[in-house]
N, C-alpha and C. Protein backbone atom coordinates (compact mmCIF):
# COMPACT_ATOMS: atom_id res chain seq x y z
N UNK A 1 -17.47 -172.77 133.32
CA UNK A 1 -17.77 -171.43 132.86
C UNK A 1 -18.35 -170.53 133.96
N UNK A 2 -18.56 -171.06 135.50
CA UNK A 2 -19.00 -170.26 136.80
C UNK A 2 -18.78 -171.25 137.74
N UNK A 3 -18.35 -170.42 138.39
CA UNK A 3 -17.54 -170.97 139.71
C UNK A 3 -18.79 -171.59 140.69
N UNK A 4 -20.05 -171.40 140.40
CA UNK A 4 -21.27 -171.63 141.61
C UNK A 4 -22.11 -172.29 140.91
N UNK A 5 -22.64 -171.69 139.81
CA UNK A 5 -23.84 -172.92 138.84
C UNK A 5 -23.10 -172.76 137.36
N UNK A 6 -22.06 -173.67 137.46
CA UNK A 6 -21.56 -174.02 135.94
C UNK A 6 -22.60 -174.97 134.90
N UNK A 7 -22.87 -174.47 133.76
CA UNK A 7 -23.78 -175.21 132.97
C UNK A 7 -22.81 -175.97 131.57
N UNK A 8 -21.43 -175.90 131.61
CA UNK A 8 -20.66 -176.89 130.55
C UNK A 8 -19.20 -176.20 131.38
N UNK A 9 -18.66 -177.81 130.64
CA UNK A 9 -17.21 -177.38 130.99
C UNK A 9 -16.51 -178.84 132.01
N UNK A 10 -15.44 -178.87 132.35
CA UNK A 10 -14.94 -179.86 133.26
C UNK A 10 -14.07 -179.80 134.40
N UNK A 11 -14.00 -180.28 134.95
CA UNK A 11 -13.13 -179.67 136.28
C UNK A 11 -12.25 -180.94 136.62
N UNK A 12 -11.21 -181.98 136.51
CA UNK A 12 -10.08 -182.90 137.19
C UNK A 12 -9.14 -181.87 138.61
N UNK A 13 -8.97 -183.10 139.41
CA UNK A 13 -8.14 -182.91 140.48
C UNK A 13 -7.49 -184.37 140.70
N UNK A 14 -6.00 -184.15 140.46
CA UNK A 14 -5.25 -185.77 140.98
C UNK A 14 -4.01 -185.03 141.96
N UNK A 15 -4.03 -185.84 142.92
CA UNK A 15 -3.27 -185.50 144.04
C UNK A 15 -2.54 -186.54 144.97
N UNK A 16 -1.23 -186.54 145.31
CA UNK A 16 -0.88 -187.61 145.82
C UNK A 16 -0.29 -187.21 147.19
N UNK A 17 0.54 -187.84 147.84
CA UNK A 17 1.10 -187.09 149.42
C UNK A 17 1.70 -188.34 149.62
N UNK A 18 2.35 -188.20 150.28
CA UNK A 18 3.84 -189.32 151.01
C UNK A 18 4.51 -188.88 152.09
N UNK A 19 4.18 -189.10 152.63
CA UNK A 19 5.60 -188.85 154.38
C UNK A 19 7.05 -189.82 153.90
N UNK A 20 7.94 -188.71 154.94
CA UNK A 20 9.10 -189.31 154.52
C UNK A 20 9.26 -190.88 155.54
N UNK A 21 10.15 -191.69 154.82
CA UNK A 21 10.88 -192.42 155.64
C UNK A 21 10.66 -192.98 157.27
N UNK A 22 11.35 -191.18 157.12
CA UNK A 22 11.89 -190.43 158.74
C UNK A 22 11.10 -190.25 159.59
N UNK A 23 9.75 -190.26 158.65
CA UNK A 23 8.44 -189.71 159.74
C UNK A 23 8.36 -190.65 160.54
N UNK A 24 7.37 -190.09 161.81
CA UNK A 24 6.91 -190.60 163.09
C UNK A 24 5.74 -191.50 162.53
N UNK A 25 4.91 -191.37 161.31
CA UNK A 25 3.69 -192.10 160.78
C UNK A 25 4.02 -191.89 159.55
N UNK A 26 4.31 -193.48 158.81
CA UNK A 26 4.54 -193.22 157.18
C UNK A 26 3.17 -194.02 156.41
N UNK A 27 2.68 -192.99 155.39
CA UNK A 27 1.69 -193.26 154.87
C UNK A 27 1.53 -192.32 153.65
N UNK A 28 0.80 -193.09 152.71
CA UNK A 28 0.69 -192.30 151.23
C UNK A 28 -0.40 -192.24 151.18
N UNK A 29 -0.56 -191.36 150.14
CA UNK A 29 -1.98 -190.63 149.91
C UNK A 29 -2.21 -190.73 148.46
N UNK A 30 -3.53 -191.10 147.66
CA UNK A 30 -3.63 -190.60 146.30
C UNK A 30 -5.18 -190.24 145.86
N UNK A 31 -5.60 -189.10 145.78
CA UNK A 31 -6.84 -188.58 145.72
C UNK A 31 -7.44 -188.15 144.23
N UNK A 32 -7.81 -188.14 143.73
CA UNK A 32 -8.66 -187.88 142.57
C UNK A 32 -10.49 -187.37 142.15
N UNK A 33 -10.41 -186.23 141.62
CA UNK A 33 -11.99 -186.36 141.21
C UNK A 33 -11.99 -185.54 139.72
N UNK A 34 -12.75 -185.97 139.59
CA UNK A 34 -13.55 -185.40 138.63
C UNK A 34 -14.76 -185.17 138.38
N UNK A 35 -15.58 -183.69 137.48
CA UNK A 35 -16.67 -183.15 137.55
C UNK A 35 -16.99 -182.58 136.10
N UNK A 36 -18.00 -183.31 135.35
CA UNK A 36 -18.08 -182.15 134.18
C UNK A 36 -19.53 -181.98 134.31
N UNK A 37 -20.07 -181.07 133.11
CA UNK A 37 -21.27 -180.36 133.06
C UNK A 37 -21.63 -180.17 131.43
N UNK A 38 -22.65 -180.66 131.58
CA UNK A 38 -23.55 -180.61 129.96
C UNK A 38 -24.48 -179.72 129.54
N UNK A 39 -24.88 -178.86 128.94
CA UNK A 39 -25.55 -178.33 128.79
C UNK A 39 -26.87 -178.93 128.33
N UNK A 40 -28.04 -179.04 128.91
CA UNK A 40 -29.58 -179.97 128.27
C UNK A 40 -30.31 -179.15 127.87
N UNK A 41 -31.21 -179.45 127.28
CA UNK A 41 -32.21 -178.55 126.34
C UNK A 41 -31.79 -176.97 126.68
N UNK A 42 -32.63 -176.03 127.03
CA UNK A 42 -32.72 -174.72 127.36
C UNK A 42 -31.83 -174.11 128.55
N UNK A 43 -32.58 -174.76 129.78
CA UNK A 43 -31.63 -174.08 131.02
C UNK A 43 -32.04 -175.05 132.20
N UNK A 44 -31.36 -176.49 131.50
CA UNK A 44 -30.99 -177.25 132.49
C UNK A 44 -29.56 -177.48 132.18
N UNK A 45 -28.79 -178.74 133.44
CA UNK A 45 -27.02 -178.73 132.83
C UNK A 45 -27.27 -180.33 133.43
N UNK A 46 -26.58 -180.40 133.06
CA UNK A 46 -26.29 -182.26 133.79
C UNK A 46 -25.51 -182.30 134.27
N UNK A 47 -24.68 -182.90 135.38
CA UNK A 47 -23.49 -183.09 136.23
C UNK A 47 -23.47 -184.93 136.37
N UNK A 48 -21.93 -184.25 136.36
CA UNK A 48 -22.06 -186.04 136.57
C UNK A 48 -20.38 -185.98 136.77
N UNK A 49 -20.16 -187.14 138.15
CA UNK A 49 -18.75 -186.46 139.38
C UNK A 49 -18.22 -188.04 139.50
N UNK A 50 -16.89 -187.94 139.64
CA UNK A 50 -17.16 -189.20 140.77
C UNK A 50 -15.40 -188.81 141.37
N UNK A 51 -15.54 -189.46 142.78
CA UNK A 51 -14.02 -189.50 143.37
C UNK A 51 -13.47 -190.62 144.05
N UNK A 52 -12.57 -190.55 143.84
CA UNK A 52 -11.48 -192.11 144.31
C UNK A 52 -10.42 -191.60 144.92
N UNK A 53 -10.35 -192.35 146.05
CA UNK A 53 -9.21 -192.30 147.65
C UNK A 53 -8.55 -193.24 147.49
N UNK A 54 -7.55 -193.29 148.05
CA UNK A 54 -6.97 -194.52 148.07
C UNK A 54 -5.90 -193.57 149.27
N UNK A 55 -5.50 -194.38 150.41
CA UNK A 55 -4.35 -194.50 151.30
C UNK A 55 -3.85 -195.70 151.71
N UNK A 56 -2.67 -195.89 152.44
CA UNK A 56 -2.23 -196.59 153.06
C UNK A 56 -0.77 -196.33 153.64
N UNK A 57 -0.90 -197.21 155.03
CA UNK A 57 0.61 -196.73 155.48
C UNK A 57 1.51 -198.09 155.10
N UNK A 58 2.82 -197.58 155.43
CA UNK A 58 3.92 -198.40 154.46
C UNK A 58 4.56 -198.57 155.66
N UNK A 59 5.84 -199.14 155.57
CA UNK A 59 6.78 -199.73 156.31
C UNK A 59 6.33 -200.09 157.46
N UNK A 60 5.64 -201.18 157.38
CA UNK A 60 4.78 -201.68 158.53
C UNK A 60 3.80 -200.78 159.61
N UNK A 61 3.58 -199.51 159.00
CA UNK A 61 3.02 -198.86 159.74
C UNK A 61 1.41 -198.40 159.13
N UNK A 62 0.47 -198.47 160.41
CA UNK A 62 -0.77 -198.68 159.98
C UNK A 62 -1.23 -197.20 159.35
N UNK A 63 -2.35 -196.83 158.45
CA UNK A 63 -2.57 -195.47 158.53
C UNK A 63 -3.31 -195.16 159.20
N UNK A 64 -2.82 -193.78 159.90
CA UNK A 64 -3.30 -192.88 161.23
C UNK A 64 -4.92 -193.12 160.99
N UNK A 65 -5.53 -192.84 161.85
CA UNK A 65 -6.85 -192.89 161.96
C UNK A 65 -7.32 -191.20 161.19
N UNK A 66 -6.95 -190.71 161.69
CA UNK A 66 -6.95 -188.76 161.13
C UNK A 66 -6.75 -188.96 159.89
N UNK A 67 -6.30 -189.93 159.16
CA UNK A 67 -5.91 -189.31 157.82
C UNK A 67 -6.64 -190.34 156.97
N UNK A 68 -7.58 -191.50 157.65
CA UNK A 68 -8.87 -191.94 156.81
C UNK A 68 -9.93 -191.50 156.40
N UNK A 69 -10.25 -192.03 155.28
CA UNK A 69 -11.42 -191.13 154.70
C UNK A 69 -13.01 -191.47 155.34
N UNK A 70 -13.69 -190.71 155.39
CA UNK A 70 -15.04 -190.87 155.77
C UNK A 70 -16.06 -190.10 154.74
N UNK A 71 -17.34 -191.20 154.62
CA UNK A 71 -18.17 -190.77 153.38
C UNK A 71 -19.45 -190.89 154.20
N UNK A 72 -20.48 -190.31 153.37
CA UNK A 72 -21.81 -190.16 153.87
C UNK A 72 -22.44 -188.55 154.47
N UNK A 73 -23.30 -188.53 154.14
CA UNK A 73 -23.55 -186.76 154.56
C UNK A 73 -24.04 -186.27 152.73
N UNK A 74 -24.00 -184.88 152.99
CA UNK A 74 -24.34 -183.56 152.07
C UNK A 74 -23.33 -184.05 151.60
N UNK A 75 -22.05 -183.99 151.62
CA UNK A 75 -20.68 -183.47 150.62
C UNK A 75 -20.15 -184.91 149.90
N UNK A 76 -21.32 -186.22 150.09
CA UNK A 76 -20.76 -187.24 149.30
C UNK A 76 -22.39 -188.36 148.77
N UNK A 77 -22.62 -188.81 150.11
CA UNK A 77 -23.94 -190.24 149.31
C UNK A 77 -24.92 -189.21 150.45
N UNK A 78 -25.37 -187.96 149.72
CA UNK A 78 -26.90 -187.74 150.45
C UNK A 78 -27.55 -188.60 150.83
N UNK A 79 -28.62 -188.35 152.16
CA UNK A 79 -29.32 -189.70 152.55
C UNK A 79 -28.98 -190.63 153.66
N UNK A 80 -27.77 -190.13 153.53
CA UNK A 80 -26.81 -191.01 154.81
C UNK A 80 -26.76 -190.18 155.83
N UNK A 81 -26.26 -190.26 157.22
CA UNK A 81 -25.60 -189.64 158.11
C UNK A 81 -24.34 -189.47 157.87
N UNK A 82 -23.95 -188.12 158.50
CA UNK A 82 -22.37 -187.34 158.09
C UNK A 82 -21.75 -188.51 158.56
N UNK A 83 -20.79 -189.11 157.17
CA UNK A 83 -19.65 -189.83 157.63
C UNK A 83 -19.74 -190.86 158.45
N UNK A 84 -21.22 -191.71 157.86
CA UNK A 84 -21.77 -192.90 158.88
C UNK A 84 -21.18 -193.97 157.78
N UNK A 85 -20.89 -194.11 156.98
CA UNK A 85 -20.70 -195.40 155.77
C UNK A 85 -19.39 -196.04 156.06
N UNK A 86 -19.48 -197.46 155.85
CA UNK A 86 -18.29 -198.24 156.53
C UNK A 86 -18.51 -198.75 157.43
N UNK A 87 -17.40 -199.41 158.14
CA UNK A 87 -17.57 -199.94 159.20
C UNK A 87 -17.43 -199.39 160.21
N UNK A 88 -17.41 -199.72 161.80
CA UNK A 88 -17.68 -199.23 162.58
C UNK A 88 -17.18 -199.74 164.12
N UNK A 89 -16.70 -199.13 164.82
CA UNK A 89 -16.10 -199.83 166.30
C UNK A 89 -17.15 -200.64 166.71
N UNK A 90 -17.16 -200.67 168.10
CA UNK A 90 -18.59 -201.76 168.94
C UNK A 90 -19.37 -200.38 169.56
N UNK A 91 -18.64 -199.11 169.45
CA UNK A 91 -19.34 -197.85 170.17
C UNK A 91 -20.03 -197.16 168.97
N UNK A 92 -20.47 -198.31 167.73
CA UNK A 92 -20.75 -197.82 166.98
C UNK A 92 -20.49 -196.35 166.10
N UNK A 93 -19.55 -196.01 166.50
CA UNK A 93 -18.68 -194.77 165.86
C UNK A 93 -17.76 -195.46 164.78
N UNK A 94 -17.69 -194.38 163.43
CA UNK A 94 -17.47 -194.80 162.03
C UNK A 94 -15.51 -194.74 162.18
N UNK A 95 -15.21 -196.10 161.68
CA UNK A 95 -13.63 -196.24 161.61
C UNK A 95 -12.96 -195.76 160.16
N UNK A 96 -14.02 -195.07 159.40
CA UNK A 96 -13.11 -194.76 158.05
C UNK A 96 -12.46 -195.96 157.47
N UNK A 97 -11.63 -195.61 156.35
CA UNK A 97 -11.39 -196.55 155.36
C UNK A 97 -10.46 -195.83 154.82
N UNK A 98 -9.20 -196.89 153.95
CA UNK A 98 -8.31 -196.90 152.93
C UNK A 98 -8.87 -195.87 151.84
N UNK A 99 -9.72 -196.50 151.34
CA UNK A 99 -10.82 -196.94 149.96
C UNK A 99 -11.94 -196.01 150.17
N UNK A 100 -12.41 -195.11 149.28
CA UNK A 100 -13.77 -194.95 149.13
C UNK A 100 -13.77 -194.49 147.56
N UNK A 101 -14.61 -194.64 146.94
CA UNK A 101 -15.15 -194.00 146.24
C UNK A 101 -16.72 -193.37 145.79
N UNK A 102 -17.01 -192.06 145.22
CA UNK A 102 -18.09 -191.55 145.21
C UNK A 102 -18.52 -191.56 143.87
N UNK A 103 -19.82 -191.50 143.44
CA UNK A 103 -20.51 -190.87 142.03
C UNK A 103 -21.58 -190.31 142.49
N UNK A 104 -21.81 -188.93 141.99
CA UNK A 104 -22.87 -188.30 141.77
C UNK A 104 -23.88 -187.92 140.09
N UNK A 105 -24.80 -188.23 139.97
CA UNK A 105 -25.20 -187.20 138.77
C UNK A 105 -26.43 -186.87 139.08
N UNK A 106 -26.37 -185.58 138.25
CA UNK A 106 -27.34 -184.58 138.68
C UNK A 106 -28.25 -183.86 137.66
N UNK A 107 -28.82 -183.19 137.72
CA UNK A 107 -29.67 -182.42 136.99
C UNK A 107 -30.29 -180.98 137.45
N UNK A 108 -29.36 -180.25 136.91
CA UNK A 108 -30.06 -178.34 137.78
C UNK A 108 -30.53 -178.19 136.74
N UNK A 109 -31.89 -177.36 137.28
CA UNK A 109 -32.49 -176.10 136.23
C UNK A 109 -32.91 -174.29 137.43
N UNK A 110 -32.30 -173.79 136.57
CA UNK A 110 -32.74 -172.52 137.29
C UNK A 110 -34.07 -172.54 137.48
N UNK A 111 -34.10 -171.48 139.17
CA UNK A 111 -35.51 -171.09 139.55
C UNK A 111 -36.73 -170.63 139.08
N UNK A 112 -36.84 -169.74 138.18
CA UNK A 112 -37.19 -169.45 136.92
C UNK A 112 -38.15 -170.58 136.31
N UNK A 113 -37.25 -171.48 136.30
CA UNK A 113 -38.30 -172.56 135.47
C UNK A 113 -39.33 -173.37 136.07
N UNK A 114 -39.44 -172.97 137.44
CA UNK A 114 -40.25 -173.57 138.31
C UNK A 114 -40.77 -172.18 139.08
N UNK A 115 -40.97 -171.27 138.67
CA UNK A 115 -41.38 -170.20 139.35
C UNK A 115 -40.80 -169.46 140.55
N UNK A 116 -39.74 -169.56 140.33
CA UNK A 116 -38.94 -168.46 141.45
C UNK A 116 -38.08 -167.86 140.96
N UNK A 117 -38.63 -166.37 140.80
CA UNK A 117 -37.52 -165.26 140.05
C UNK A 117 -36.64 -165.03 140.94
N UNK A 118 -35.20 -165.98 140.82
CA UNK A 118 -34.57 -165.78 141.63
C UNK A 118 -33.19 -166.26 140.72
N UNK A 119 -31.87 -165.51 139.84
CA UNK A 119 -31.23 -165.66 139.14
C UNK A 119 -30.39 -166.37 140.06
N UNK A 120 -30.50 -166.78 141.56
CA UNK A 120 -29.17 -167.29 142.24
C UNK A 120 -29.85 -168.59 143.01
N UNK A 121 -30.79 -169.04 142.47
CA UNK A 121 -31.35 -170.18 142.74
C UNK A 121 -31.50 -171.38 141.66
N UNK A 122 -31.04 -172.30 142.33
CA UNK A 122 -30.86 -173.84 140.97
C UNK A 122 -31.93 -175.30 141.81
N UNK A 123 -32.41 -175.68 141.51
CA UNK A 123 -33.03 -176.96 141.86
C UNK A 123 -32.20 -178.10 141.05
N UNK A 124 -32.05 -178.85 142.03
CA UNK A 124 -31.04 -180.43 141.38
C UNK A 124 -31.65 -181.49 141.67
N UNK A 125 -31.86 -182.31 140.79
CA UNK A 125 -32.37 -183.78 140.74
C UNK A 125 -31.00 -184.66 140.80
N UNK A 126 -30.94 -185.43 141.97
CA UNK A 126 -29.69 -186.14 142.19
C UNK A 126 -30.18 -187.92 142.58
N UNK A 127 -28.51 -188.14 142.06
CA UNK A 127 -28.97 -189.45 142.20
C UNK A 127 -27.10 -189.89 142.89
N UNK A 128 -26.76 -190.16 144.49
CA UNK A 128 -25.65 -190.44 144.55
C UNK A 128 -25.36 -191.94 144.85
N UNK A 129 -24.01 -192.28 144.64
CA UNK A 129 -23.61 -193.24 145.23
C UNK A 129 -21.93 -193.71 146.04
N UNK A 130 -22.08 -194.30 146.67
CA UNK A 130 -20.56 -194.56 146.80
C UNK A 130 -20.58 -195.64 147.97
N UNK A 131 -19.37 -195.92 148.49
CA UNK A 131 -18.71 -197.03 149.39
C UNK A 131 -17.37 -196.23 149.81
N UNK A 132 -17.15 -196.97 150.93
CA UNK A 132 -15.81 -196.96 151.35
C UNK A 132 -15.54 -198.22 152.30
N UNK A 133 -14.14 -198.88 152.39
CA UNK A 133 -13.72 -200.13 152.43
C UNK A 133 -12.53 -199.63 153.77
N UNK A 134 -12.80 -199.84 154.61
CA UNK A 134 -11.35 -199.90 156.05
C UNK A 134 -10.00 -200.50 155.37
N UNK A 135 -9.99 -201.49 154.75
CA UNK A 135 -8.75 -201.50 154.02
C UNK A 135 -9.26 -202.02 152.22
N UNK A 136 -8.22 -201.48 151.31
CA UNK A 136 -8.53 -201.68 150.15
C UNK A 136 -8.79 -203.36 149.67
N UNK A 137 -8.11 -203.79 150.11
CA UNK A 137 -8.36 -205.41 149.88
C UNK A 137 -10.17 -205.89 150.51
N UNK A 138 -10.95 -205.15 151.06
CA UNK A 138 -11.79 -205.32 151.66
C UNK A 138 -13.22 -204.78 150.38
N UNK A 139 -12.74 -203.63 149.73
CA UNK A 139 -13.60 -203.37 148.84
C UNK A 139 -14.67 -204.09 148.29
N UNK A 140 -16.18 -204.39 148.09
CA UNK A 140 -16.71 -204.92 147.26
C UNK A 140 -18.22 -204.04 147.09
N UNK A 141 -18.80 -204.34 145.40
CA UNK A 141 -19.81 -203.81 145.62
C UNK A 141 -20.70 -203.45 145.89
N UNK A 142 -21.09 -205.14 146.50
CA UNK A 142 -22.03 -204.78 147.66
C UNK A 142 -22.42 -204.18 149.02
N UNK A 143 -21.23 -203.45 149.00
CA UNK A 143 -21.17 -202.10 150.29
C UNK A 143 -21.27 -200.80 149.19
N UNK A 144 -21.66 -200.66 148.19
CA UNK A 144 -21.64 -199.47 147.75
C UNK A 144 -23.69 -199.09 148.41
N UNK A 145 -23.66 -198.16 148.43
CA UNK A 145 -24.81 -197.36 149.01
C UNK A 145 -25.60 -196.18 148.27
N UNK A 146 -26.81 -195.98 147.63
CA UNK A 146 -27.19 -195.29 147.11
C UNK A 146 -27.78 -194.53 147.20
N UNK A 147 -28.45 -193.30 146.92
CA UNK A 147 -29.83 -192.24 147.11
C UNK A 147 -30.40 -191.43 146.13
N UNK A 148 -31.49 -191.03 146.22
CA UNK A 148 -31.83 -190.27 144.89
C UNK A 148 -32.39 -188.93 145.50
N UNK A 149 -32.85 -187.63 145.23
CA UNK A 149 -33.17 -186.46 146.13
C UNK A 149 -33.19 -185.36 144.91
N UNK A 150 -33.40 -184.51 146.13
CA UNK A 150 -33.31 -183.20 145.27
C UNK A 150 -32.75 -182.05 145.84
N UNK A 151 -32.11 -181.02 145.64
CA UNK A 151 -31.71 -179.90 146.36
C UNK A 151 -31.94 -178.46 145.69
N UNK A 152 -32.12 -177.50 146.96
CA UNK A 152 -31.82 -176.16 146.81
C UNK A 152 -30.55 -175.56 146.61
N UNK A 153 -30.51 -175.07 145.78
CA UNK A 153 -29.05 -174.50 146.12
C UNK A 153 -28.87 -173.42 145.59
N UNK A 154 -28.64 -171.85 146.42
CA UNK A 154 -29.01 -170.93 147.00
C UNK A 154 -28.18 -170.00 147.00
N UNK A 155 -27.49 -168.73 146.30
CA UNK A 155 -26.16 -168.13 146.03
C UNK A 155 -26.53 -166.64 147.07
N UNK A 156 -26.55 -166.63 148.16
CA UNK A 156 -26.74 -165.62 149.15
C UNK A 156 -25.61 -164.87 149.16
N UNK A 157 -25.81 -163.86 149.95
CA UNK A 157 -24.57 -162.50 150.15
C UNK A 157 -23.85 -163.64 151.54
N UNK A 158 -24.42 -164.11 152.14
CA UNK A 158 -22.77 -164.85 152.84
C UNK A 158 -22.44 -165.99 152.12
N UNK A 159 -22.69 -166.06 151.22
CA UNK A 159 -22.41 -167.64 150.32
C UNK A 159 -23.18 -168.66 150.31
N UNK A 160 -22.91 -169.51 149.49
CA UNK A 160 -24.02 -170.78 148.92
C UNK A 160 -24.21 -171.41 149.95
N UNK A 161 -25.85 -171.96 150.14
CA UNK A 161 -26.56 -172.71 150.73
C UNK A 161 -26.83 -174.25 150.18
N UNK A 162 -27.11 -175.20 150.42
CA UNK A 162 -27.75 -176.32 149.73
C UNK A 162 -28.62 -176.81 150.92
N UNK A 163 -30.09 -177.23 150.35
CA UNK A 163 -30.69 -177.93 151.47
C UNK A 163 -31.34 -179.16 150.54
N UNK A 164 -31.03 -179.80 150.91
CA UNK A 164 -30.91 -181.22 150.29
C UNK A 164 -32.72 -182.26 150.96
N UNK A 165 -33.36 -182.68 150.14
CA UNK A 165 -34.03 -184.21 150.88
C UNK A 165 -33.89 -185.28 149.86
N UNK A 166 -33.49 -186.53 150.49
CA UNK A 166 -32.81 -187.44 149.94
C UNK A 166 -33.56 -188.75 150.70
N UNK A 167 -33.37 -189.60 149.96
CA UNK A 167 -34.10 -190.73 150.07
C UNK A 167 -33.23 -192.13 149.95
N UNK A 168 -32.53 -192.55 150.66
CA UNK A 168 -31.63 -193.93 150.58
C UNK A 168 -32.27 -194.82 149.59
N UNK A 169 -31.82 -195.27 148.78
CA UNK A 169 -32.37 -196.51 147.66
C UNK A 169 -32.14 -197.76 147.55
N UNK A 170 -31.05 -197.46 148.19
CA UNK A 170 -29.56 -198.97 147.91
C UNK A 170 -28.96 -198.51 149.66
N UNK A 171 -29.18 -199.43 150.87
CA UNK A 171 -29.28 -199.27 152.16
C UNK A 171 -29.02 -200.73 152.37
N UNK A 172 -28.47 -200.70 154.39
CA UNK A 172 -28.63 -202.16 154.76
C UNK A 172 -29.34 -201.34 156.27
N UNK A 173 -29.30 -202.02 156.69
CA UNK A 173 -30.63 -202.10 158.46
C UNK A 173 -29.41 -201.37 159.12
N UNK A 174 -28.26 -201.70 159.13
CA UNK A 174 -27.60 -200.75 160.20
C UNK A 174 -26.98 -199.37 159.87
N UNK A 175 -27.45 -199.24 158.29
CA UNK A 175 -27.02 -197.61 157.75
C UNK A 175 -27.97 -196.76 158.85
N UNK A 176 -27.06 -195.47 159.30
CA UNK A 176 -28.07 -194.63 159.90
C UNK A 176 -28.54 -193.57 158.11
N UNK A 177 -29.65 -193.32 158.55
CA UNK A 177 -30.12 -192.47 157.23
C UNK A 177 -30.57 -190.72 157.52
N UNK A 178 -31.01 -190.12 157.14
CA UNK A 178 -31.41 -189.12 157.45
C UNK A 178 -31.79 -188.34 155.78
N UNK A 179 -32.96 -187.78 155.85
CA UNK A 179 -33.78 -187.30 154.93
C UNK A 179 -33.73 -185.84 154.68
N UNK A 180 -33.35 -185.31 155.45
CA UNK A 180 -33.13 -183.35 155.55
C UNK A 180 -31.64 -183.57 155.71
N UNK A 181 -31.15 -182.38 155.21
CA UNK A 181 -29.83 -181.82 155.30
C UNK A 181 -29.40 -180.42 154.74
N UNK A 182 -28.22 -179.90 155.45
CA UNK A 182 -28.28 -178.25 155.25
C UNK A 182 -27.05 -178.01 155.35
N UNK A 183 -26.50 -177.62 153.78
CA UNK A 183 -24.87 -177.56 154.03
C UNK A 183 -24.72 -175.94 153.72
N UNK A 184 -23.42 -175.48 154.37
CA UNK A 184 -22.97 -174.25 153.58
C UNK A 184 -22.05 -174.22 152.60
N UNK A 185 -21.60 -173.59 151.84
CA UNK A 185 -20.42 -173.70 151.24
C UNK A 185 -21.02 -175.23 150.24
N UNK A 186 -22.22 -175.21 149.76
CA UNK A 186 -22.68 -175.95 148.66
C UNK A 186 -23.01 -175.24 147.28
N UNK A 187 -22.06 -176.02 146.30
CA UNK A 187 -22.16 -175.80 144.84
C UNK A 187 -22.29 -176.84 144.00
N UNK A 188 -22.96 -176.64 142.83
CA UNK A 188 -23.73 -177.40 142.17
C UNK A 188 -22.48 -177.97 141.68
């Protein structure tokens, strides 16, 4: 019912992709999410998301490195470093994955209810999670990764802000983590 702080309603996306044959790199694609929103007592909403990847290349051909997915950061398991989850070369730089999937749920209440007359301001109580797997056969749950936090999120004349602090819950010793974060182009 708003494109920036929706308080009911649902949002699906399923998407697939295939190179031909003929191509120089053959590999399929199948992406999915979904997002709905509840309305709670007065002028809070509940959110609650989750998304599933899946690639792989075919006719004996591996999938491109460019076209693996990478999770971790603002835009998936707050708490993490951008796109640190998974595994990883020996230069410790992140190799992406087949496989990931995300869940988020959340909890906004306008500014207002915490004392800031500010109709374009939402506070969110979040709780994320997810994994991602280098190849799908590799998947298990005990690489999924968790956090719990809270965010600003901020409807300015150049567009939405989110500033996020997040707290890893569900971690191993070689996750990098990070506690502050500051995205643009963030909506509840």
């Amino acid at each position: 019912n708003d494109s920036f702080f929706p308080t009911d309603g649902s949002y699906s996306n399923v998407k697939g992709i295939s190179t031909t044959p003929v191509s120089d790199f053959k590999y399929v694609k199948f992406e999915t999410s979904h997002k709905s929103y509840f309305p709670v007592l007065d002028s809070q909403t509940l959110k609650l998301s989750t998304r599933l990847n899946f690639a792989s290349g075919y006719g004996g051909d591996d999938l491109p490195f460019y076209k693996r997915y990478y999770e971790g950061g603002s835009s998936s398991v707050r708490g993490f470093d951008f796109n640190s989850l998974g595994s990883k070369y020996v230069n410790g730089k992140p190799k992406g994955g087949e496989f990931s999937i995300i869940s988020s749920a959340g909890v906004a209440t306008q500014g207002k209810t915490v004392g800031i007359d500010n109709d374009n301001i939402r506070l969110i109580a979040f709780l994320d999670a997810g994994t991602i797997a280098e190849k799908t056969s590799d998947f298990s749950l005990n690489d999924v990764r968790s956090s719990v936090g809270v965010q600003l999120s901020w409807l300015t004349p150049i567009g939405p802000i989110g500033i996020h602090l997040a707290k890893p819950i569900i971690s191993k010793s070689t996750d990098t983590t990070e506690s502050f974060s500051f995205e643009l182009g963030s909506t509840f």
